[in-house]
Protein backbone atom coordinates (compact mmCIF):
# COMPACT_ATOMS: atom_id res chain seq x y z
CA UNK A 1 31.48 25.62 14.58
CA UNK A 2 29.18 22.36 14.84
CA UNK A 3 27.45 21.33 11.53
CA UNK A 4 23.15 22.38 11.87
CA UNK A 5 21.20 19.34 11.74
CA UNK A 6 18.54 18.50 9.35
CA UNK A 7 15.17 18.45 10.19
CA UNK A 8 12.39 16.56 7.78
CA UNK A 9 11.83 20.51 6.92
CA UNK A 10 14.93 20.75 5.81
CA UNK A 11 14.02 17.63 3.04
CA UNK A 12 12.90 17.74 -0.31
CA UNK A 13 9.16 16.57 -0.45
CA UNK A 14 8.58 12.84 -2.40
CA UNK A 15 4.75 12.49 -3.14
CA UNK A 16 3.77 9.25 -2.96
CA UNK A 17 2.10 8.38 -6.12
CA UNK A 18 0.95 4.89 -5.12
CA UNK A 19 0.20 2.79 -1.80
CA UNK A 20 3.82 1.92 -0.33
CA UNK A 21 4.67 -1.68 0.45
CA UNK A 22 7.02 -2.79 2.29
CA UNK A 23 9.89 -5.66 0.59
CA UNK A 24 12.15 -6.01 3.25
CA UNK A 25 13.06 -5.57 6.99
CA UNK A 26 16.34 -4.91 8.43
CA UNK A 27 18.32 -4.06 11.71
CA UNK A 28 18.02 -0.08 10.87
CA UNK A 29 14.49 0.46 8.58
CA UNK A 30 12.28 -1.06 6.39
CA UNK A 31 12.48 -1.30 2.65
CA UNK A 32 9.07 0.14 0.70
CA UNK A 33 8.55 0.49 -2.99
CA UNK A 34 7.19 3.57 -3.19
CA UNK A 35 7.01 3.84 -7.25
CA UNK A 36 7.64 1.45 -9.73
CA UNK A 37 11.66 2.37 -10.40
CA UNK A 38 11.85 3.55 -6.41
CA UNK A 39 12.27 2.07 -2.76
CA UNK A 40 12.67 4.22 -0.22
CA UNK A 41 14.30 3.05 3.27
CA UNK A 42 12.92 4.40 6.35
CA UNK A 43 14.44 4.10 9.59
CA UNK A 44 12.84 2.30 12.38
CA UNK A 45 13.92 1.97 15.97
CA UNK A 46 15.62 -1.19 17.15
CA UNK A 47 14.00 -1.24 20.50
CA UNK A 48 10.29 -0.88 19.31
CA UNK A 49 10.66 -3.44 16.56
CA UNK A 50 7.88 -1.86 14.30
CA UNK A 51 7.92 2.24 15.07
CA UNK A 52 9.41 4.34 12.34
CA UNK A 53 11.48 7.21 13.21
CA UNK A 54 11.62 10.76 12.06
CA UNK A 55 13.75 12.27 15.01
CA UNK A 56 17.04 14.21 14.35
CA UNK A 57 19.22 11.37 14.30
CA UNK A 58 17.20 9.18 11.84
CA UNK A 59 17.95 11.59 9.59
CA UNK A 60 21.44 11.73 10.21
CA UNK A 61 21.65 7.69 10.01
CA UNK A 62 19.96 7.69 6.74
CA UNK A 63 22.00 10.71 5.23
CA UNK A 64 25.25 9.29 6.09
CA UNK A 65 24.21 5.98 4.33
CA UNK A 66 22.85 7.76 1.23
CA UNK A 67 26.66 9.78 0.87
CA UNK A 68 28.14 6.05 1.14
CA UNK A 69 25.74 4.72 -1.30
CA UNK A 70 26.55 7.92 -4.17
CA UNK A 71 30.33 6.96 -3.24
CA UNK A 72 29.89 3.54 -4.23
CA UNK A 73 27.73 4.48 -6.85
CA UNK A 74 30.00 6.69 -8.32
CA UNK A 75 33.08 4.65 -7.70
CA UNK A 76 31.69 2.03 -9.91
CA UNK A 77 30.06 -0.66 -7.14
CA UNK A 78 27.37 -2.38 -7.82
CA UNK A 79 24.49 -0.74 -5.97
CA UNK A 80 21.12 0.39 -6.51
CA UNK A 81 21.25 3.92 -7.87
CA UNK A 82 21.21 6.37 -5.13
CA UNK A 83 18.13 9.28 -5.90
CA UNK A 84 18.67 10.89 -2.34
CA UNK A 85 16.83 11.41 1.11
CA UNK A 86 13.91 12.90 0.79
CA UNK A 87 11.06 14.02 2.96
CA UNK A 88 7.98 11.25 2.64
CA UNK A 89 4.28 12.50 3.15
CA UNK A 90 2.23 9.28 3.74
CA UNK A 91 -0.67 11.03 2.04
CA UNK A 92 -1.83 7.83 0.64
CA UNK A 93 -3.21 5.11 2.67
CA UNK A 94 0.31 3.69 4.67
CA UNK A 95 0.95 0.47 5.69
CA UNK A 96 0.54 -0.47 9.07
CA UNK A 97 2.35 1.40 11.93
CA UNK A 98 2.89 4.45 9.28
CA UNK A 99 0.55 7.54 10.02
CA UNK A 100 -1.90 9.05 7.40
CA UNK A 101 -0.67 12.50 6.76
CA UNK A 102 2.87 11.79 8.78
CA UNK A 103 6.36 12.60 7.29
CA UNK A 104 9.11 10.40 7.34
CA UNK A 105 12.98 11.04 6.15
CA UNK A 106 13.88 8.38 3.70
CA UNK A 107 16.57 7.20 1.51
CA UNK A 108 15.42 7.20 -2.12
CA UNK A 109 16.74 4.59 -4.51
CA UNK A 110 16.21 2.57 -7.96
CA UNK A 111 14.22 -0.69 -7.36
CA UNK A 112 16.03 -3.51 -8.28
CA UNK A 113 14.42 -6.60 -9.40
CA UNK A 114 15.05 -9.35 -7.90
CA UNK A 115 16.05 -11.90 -4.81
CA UNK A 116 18.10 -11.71 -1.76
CA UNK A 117 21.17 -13.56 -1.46
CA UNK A 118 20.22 -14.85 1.76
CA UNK A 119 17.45 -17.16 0.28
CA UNK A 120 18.97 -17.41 -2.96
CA UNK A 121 19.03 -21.75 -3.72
CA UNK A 122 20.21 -21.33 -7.51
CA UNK A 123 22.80 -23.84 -8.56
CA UNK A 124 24.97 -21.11 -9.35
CA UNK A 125 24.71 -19.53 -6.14
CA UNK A 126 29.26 -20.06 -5.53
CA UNK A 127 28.95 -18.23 -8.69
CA UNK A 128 26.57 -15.32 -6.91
CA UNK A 129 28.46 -14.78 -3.60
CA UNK A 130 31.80 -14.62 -5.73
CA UNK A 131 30.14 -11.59 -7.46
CA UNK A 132 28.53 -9.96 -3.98
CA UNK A 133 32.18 -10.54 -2.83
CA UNK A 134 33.83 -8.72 -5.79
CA UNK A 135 31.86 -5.67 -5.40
CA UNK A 136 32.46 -5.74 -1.75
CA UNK A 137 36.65 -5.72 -2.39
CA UNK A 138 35.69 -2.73 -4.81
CA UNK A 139 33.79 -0.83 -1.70
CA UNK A 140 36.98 -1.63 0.07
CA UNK A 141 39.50 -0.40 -2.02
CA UNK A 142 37.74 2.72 -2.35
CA UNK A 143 38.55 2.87 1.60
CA UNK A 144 35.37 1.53 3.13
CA UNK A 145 34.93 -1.22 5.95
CA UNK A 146 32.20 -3.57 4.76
CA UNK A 147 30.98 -4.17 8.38
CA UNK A 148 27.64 -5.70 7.87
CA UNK A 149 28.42 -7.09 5.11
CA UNK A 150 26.26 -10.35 4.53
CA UNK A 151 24.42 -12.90 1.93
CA UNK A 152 20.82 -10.90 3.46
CA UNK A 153 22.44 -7.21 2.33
CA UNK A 154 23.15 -8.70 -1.86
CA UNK A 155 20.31 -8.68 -4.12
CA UNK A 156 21.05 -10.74 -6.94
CA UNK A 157 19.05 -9.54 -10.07
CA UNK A 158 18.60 -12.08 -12.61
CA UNK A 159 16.93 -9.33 -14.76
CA UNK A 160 19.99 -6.90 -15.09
CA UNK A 161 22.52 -9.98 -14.39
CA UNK A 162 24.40 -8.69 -11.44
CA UNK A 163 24.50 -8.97 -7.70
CA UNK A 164 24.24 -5.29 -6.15
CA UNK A 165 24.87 -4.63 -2.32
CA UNK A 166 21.67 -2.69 -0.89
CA UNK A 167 22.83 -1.73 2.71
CA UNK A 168 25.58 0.32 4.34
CA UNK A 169 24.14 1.81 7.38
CA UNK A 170 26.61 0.29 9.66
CA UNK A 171 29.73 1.23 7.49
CA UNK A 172 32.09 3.05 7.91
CA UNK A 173 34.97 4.59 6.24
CA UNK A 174 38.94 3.54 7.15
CA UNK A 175 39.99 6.63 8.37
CA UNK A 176 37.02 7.62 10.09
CA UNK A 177 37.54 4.26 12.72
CA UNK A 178 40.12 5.31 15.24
C-alpha cells in the first residue's frame, strides 16, 4: 500500500509573530528568520528562480530533509536544532514574491548566529573547514552521503564556537542509493 501524501492541511500551523526576512538563498528554498530563535526554509522552484512552492512534492522535499536533520541532530552532528515542518500562514506583511494570507510548508529550525563558510576570511578559517569537515565524517558514519556538501552549506558561529552544517536536501542515505 503506497504511503498518503501530506498536504499543507496535513501541517501543524506556525504563526508568524514578526515580519519574515529572508538570510539566505539556495538551490532548493530560501532561508527566513521567522522569530528570533527560528528560520524556517521554504522551498522554491529551480526553474522560476524566485516562486515558492507549496505543491505535494515540496512538502515531501522538505520532510525528507527535516528526518535527516533530527538524525543528525540526534546522532550528535553539529546542526541547527531541528523544530519540524510546519504549515506557514504569511499573515504578516511577506517579503516579496510571498502572498499575504498564503500558506507555505516549511522546515522549522533554531537560528544560529553567525557567518557562512563560504565568505568566511578569518585567519583561522584551515581551522573552520577542519571542523565543517569533522562533522561531515560524523554524518557519514552514521550512513549518510554528504552530497552537497560545501564551504556555502557550514555556518560557522563564533557565538556558540562551532561550525554547524545547515543543508541536506540533496542527501541521501547509503543504502537508499542503488
Amino acid at each position: 500500500m503506497e504511503a498518503q501524501q501530506l498536504t499543507l492541511q496535513d501541517l501543524r500551523l506556525y504563526s508568524l509573530q514578526q515580519e519574515p526576512q529572508k538570510v539566505a538563498v539556495g538551490m532548493e528554498g530560501f532561508i527566513y528568520r521567522i522569530s528570533e530563535n527560528h528560520v524556517a526554509k521554504i522551498p522554491h522552484d529551480r526553474n522560476v528562480d524566485e516562486w515558492l512552492r507549496n505543491d505535494e512534492s515540496a512538502i515531501e522535499s522538505i520532510v525528507n530533509e527535516y528526518k535527516i536533520a533530527r538524525e543528525l541532530f540526534d546522532g550528535g552532528v553539529c546542526v541547527p536544532k531541528p523544530e519540524g515542518v510546519f504549515n506557514i500562514h504569511m499573515g504578516l506583511e511577506p517579503p516579496v514574491l510571498l502572498e499575504r494570507g498564503r500558506d507555505y510548508p516549511g522546515f522549522v529550525m533554531e537560528y544560529i548566529p553567525g557567518e557562512s563558510l563560504e565568505g568566511y576570511m578569518g585567519r583561522d578559517y584551515g581551522l573552520r573547514v577542519a571542523m565543517y569537515d569533522e562533522e561531515l565524517e560524523k554524518a557519514e558514519e552514521l550512513g549518510f552521503l554528504t552530497i552537497d556538501a560545501e564551504d556555502c552549506n557550514g555556518i560557522w558561529s563564533p557565538v556558540k564556537g562551532k561550525v554547524y552544517i545547515c543543508d541536506f536536501g540533496e542527501w541521501r542515505r547509503k543504502e537508499d542509493v542503488h
